[in-house]
Every structure is written in structure tokens, then in C-alpha cells.
PDB file of N, CA and C in Angstrom:
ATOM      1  N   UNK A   1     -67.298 -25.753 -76.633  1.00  0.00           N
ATOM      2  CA  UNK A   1     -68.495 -26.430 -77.035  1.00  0.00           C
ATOM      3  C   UNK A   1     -69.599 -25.435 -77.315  1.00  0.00           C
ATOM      4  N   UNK A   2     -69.370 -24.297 -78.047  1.00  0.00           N
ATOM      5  CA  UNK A   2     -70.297 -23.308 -78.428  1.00  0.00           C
ATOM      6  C   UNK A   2     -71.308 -23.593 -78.971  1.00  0.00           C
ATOM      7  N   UNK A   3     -72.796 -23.287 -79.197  1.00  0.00           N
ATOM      8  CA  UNK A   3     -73.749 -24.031 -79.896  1.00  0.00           C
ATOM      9  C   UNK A   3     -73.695 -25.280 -79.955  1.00  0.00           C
ATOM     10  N   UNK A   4     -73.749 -25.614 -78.671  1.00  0.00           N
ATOM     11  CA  UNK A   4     -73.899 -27.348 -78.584  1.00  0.00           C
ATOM     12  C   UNK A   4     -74.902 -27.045 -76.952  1.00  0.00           C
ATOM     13  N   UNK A   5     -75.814 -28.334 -77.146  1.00  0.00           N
ATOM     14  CA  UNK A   5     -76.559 -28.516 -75.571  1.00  0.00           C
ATOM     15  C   UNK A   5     -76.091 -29.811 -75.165  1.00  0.00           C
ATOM     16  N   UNK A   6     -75.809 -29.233 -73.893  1.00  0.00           N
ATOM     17  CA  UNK A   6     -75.480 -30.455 -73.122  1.00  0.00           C
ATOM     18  C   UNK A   6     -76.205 -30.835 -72.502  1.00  0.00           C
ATOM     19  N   UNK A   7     -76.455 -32.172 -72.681  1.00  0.00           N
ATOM     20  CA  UNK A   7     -77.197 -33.230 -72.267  1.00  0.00           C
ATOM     21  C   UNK A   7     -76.951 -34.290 -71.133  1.00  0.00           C
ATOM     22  N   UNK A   8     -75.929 -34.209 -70.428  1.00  0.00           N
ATOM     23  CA  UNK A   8     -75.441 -34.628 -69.692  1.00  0.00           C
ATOM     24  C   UNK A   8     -73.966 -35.432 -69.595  1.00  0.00           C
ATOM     25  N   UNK A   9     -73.216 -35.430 -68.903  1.00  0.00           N
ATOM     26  CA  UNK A   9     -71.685 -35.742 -68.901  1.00  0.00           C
ATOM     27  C   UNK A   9     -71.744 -37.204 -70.391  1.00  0.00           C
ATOM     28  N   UNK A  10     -71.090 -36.626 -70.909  1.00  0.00           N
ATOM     29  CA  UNK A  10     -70.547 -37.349 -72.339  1.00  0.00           C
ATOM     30  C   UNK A  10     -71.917 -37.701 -73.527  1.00  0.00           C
ATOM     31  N   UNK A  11     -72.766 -36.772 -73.222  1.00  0.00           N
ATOM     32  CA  UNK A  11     -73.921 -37.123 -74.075  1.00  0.00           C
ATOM     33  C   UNK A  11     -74.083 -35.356 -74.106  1.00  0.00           C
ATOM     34  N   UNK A  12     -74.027 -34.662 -75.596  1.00  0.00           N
ATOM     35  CA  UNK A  12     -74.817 -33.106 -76.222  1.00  0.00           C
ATOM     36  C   UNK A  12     -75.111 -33.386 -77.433  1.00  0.00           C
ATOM     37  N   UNK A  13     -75.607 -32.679 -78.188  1.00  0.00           N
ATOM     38  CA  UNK A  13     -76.450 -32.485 -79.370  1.00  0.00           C
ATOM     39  C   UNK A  13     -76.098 -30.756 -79.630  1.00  0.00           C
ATOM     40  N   UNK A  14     -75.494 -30.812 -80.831  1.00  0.00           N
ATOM     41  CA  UNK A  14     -74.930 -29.745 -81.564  1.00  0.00           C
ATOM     42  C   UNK A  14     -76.156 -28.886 -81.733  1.00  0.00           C
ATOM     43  N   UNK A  15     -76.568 -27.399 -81.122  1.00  0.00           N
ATOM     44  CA  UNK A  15     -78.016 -27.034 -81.174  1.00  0.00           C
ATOM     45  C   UNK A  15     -78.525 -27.184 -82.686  1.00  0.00           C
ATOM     46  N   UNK A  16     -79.188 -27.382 -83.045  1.00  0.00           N
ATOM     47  CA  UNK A  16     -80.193 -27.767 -84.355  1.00  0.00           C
ATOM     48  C   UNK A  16     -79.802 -28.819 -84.679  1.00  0.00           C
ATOM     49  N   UNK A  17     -78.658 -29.351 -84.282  1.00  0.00           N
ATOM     50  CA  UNK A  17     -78.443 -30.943 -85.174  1.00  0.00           C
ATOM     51  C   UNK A  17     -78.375 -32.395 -84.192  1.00  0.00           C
ATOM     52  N   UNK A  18     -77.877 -33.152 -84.988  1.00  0.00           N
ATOM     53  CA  UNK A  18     -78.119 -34.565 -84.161  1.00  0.00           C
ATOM     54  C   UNK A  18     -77.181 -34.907 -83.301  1.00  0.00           C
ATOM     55  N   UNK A  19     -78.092 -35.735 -82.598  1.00  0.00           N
ATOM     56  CA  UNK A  19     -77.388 -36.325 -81.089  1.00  0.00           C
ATOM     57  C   UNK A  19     -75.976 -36.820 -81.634  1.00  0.00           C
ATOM     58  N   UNK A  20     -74.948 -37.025 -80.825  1.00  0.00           N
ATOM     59  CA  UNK A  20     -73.315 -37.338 -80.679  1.00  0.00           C
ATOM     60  C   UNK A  20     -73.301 -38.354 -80.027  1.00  0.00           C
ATOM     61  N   UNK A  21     -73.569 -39.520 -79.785  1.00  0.00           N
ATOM     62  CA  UNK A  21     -73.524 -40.919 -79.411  1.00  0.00           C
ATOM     63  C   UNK A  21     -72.876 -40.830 -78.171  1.00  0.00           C
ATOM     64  N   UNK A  22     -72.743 -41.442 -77.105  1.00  0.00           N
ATOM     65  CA  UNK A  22     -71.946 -41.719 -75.985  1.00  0.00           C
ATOM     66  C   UNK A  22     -70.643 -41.893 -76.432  1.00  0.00           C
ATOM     67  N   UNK A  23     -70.198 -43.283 -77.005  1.00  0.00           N
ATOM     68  CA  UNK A  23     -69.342 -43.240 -77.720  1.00  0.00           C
ATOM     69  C   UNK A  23     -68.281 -42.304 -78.339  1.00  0.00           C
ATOM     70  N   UNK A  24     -68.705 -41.731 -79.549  1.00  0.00           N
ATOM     71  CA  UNK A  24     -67.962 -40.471 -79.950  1.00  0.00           C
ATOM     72  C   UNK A  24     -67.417 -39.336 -78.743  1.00  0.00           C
ATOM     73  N   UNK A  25     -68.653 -39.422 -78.147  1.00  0.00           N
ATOM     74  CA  UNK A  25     -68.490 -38.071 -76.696  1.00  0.00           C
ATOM     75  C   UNK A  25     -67.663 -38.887 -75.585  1.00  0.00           C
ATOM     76  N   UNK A  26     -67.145 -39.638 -75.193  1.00  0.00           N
ATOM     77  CA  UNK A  26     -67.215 -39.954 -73.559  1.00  0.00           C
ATOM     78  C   UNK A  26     -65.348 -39.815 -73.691  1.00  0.00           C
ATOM     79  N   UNK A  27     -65.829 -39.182 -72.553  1.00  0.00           N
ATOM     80  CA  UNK A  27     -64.332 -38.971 -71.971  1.00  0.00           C
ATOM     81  C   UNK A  27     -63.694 -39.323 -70.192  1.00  0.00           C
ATOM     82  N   UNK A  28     -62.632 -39.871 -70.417  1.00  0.00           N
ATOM     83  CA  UNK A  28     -61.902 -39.853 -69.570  1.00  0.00           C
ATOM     84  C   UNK A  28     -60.755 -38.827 -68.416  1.00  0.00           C
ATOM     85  N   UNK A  29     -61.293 -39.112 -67.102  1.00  0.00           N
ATOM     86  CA  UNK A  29     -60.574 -38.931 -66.489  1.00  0.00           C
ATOM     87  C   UNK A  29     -59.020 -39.077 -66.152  1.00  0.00           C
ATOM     88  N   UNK A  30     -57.906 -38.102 -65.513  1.00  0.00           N
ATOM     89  CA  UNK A  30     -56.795 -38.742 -65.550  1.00  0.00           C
ATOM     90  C   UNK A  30     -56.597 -39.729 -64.206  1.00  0.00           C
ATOM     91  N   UNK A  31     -57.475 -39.728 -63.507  1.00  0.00           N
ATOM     92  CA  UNK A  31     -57.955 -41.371 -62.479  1.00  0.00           C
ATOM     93  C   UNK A  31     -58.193 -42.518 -63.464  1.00  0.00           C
ATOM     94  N   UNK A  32     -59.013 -42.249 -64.294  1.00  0.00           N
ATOM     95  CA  UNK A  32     -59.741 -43.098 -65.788  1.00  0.00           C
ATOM     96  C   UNK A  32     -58.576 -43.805 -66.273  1.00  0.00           C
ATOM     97  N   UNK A  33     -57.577 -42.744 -66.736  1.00  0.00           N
ATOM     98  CA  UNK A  33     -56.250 -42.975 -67.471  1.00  0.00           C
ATOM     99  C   UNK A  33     -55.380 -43.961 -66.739  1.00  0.00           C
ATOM    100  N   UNK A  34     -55.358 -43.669 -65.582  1.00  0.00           N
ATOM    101  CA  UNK A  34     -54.531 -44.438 -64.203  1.00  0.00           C
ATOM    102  C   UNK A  34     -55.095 -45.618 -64.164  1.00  0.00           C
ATOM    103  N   UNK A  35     -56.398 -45.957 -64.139  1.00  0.00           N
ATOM    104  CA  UNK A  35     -56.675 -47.383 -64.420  1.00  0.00           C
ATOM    105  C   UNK A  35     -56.484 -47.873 -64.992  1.00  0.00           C
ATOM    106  N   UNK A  36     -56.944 -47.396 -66.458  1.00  0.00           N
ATOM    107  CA  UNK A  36     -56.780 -48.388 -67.845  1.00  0.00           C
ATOM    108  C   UNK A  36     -55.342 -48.258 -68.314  1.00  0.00           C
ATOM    109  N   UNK A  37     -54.467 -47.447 -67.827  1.00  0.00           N
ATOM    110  CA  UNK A  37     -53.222 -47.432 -68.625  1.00  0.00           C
ATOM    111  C   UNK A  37     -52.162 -47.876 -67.642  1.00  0.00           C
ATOM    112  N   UNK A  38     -52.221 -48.131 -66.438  1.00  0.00           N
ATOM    113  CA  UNK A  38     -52.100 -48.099 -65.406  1.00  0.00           C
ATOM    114  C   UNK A  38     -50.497 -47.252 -65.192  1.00  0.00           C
ATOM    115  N   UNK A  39     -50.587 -45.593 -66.225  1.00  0.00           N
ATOM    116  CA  UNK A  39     -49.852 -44.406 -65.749  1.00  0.00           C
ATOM    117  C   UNK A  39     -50.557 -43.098 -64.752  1.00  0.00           C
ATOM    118  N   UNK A  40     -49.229 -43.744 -63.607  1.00  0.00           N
ATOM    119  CA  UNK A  40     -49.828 -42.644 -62.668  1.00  0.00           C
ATOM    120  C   UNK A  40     -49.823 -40.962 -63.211  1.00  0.00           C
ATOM    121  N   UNK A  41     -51.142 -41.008 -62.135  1.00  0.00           N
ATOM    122  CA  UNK A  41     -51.483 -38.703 -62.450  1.00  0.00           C
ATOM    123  C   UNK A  41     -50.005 -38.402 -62.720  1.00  0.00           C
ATOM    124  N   UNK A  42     -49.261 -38.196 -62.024  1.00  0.00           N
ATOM    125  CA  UNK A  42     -47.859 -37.431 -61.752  1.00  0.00           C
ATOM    126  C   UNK A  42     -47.123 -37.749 -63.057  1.00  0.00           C
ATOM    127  N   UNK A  43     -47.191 -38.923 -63.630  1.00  0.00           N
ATOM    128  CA  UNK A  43     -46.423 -39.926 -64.949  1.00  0.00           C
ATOM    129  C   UNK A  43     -47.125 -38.865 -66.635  1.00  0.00           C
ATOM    130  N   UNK A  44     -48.537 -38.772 -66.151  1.00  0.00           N
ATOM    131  CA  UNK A  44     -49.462 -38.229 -67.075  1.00  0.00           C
ATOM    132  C   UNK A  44     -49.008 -36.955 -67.247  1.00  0.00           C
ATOM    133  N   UNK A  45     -48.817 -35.919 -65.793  1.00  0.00           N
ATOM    134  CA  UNK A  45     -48.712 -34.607 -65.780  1.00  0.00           C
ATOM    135  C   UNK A  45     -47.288 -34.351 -66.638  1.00  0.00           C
ATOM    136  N   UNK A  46     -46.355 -35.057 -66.246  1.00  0.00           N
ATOM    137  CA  UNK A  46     -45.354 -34.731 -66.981  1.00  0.00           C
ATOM    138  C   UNK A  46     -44.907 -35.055 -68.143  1.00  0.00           C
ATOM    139  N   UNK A  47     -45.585 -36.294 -68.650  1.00  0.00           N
ATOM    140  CA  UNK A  47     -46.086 -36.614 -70.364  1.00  0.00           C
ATOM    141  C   UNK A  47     -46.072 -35.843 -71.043  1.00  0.00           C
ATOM    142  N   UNK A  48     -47.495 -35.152 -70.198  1.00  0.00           N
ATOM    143  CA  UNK A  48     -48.227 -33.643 -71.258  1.00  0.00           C
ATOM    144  C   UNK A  48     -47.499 -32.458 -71.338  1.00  0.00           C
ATOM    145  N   UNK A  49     -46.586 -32.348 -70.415  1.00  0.00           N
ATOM    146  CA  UNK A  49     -45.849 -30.810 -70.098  1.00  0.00           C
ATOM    147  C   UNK A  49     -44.434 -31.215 -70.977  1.00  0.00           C
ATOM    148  N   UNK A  50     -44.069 -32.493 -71.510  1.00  0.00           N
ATOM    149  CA  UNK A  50     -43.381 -32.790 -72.541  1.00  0.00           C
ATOM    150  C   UNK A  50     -44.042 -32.541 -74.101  1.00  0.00           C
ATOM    151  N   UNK A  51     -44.762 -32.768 -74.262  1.00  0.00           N
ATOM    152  CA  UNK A  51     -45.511 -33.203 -75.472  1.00  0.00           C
ATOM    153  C   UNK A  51     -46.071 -34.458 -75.907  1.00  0.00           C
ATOM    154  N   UNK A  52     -46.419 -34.651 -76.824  1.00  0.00           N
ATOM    155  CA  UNK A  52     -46.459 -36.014 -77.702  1.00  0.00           C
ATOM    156  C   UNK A  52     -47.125 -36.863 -76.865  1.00  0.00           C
ATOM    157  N   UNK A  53     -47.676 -36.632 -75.999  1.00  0.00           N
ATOM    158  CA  UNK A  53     -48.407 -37.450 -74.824  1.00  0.00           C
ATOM    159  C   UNK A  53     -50.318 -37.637 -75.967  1.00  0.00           C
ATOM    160  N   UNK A  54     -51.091 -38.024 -75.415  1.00  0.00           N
ATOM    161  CA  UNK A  54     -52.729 -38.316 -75.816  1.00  0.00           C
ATOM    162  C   UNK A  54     -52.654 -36.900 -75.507  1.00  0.00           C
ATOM    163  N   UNK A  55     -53.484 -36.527 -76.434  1.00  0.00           N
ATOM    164  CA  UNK A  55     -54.319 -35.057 -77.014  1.00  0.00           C
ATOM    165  C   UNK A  55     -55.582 -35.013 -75.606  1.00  0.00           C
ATOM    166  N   UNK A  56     -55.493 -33.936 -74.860  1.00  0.00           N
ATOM    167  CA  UNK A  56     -56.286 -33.610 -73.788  1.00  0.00           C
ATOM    168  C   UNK A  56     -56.902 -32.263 -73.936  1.00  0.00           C
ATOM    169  N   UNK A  57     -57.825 -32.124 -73.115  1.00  0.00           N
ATOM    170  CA  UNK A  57     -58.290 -30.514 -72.679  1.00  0.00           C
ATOM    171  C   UNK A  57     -58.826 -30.850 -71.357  1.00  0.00           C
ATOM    172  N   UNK A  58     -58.569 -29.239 -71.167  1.00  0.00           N
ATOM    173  CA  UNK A  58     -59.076 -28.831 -69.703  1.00  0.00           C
ATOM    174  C   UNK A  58     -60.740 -28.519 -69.362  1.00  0.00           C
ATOM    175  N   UNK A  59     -60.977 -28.553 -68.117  1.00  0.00           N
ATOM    176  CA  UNK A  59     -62.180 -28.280 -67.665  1.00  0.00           C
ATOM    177  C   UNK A  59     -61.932 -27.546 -66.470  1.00  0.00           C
ATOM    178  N   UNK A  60     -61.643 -26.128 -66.539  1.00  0.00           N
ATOM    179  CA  UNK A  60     -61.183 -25.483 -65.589  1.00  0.00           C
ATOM    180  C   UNK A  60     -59.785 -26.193 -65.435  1.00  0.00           C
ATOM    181  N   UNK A  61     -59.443 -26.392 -64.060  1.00  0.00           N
ATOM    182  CA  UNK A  61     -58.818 -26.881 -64.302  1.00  0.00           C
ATOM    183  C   UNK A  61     -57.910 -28.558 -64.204  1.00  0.00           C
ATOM    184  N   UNK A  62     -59.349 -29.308 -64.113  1.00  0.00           N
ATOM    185  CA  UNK A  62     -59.326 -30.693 -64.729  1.00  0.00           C
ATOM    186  C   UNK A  62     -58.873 -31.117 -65.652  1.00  0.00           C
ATOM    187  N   UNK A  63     -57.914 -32.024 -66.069  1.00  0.00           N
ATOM    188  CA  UNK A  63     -57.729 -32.796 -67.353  1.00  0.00           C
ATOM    189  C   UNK A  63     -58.796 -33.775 -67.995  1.00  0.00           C
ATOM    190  N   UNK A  64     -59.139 -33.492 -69.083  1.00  0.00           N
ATOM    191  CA  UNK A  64     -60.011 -34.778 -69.697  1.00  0.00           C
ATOM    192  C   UNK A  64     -59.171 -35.350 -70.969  1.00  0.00           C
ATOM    193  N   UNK A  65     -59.400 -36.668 -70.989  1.00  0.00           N
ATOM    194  CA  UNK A  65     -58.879 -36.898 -72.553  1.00  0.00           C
ATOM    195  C   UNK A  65     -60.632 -37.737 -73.401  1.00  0.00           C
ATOM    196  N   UNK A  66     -60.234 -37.940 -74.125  1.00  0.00           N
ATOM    197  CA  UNK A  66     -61.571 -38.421 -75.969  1.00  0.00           C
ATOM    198  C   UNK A  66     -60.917 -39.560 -75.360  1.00  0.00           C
ATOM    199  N   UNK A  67     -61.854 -41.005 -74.844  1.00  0.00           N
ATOM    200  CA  UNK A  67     -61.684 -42.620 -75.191  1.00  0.00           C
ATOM    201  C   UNK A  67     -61.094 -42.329 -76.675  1.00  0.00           C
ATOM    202  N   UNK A  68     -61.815 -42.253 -77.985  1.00  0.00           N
ATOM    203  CA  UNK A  68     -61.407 -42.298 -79.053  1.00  0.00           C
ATOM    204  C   UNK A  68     -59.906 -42.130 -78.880  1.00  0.00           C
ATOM    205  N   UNK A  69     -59.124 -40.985 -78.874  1.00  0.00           N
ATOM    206  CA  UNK A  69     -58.063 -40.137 -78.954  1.00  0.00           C
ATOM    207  C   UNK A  69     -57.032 -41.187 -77.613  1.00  0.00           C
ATOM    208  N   UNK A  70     -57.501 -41.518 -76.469  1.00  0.00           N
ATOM    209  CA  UNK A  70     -56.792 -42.656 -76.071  1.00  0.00           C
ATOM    210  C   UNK A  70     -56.441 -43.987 -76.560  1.00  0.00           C
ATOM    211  N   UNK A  71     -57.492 -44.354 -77.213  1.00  0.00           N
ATOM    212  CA  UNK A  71     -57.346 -45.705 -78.163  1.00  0.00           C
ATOM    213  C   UNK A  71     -56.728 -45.373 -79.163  1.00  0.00           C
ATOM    214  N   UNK A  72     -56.792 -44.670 -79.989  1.00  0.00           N
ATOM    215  CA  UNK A  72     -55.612 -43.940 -81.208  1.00  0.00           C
ATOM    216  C   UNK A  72     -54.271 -43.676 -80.811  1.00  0.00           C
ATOM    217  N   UNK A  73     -54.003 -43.272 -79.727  1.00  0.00           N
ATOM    218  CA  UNK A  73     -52.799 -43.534 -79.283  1.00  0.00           C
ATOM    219  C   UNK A  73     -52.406 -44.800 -78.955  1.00  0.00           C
ATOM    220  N   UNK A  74     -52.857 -45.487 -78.158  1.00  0.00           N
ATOM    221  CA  UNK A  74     -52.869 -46.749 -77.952  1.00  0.00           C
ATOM    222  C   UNK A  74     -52.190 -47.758 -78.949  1.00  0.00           C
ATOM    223  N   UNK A  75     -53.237 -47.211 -80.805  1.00  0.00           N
ATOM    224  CA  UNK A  75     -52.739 -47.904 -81.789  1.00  0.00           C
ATOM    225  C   UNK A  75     -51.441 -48.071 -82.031  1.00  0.00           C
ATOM    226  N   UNK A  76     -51.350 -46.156 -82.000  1.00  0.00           N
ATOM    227  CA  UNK A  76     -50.320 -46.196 -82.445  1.00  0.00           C
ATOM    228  C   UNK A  76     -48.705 -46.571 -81.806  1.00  0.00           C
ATOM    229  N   UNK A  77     -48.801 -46.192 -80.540  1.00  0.00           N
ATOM    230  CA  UNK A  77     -47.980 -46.941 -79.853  1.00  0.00           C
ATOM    231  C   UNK A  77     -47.369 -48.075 -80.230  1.00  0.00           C
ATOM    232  N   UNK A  78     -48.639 -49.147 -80.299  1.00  0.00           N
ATOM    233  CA  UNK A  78     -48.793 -50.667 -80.990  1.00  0.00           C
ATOM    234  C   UNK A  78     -47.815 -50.694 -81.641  1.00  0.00           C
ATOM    235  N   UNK A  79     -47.537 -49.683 -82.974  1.00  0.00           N
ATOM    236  CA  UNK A  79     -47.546 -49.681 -84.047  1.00  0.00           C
ATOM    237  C   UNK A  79     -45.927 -49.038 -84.223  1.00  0.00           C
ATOM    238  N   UNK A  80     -46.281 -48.407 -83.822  1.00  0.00           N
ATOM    239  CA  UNK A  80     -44.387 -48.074 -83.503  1.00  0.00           C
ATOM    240  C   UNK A  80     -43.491 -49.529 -82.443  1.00  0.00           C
ATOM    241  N   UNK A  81     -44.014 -49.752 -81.676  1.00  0.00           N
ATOM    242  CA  UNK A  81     -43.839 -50.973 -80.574  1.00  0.00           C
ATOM    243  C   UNK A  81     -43.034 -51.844 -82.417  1.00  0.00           C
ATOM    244  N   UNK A  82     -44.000 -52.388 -82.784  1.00  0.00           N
ATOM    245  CA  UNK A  82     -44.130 -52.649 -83.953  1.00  0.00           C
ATOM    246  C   UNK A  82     -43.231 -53.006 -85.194  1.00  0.00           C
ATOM    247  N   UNK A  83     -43.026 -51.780 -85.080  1.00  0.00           N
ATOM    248  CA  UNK A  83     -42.136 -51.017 -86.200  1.00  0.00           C
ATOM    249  C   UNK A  83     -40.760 -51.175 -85.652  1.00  0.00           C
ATOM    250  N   UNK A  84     -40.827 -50.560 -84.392  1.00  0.00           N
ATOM    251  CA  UNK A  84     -39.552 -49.690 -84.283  1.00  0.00           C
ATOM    252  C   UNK A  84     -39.290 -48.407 -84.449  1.00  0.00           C
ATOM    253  N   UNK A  85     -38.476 -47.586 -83.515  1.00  0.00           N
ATOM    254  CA  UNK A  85     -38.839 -45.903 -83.509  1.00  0.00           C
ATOM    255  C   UNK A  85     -38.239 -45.669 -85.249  1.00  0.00           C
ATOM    256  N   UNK A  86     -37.562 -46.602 -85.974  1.00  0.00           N
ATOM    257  CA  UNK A  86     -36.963 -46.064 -87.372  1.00  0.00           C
ATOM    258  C   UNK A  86     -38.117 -46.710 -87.860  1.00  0.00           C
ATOM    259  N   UNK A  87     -39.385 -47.046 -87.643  1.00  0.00           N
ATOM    260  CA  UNK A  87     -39.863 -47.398 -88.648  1.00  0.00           C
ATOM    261  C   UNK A  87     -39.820 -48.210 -89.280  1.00  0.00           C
ATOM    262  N   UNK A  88     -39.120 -48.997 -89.145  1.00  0.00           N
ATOM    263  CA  UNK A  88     -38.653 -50.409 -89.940  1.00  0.00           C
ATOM    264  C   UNK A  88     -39.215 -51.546 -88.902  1.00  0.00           C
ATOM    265  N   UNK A  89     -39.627 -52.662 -89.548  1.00  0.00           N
ATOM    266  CA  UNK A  89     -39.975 -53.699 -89.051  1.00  0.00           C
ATOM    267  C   UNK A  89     -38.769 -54.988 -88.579  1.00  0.00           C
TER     268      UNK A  89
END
């Protein structure tokens, strides 16, 4: 988050430019994740150490994931659910 001020947990402003909405910014915990997805830490840890799991970063060494980037998965899940892993309906 180089040249960005932080403004407080899920709220910065890119230095010289405009505020980043809560929204766009707010991120989740993998406790966060455990609620709303209801996949346990341990289920998560080994997701990610597979791949193809929701797009995360670290904070030291905390996991965070993007709401956005959870709900996009989410879709897509849906969407394969959906489909079917061939893609076909």
C-alpha cells in the first residue's frame, strides 16, 4: 500500500487522490471467512496451500481476504455449481 494514507482499518486515500469507499476497501478476516462461509481456519489454510482458493494477502503474518474478491468467488462457484465442472449446463 505504498503512497496510500491510511485512514483507518478498511478506509485510505491514495496520497493526492480520492478517498476508497469502505466498500471497495473492507476486508475480511479468516474468523470473518469462518462465519460467513461457515469454512473452518484449518479448511481455509489448506485451500490456500492448494491453490484456486479466494485471492488473499498477508499482514505479517495474518490472512486477509477483499469482501469484493470473496463475493466473486462466491459467484463463481454459483456458476460452475451451475454449469457443471465441464461447463455445460
Amino acid at each position: 500500500m505504498s503512497g496510500e494514507v491510511l485512514l483507518g482499518f478498511g478506509r485510505r486515500r491514495p496520497a493526492g487522490g480520492k478517498m476508497i469507499d469502505d466498500e471497495q476497501a473492507e476486508v475480511l478476516t479468516t474468523r470473518d471467512l469462518e462465519k460467513m462461509l461457515k469454512v473452518p481456519r484449518k479448511t481455509q489454510m489448506d485451500l490456500r496451500a492448494r491453490g484456486g482458493f479466494i485471492p488473499h494477502f498477508f499482514v505479517g503474518h495474518k490472512v486477509f481476504y477483499r469482501k469484493e474478491a470473496v463475493l466473486q468467488w462466491i459467484r463463481e462457484q454459483e456458476s460452475t455449481a451451475t454449469r457443471g465442472p465441464d461447463g455445460r449446463s
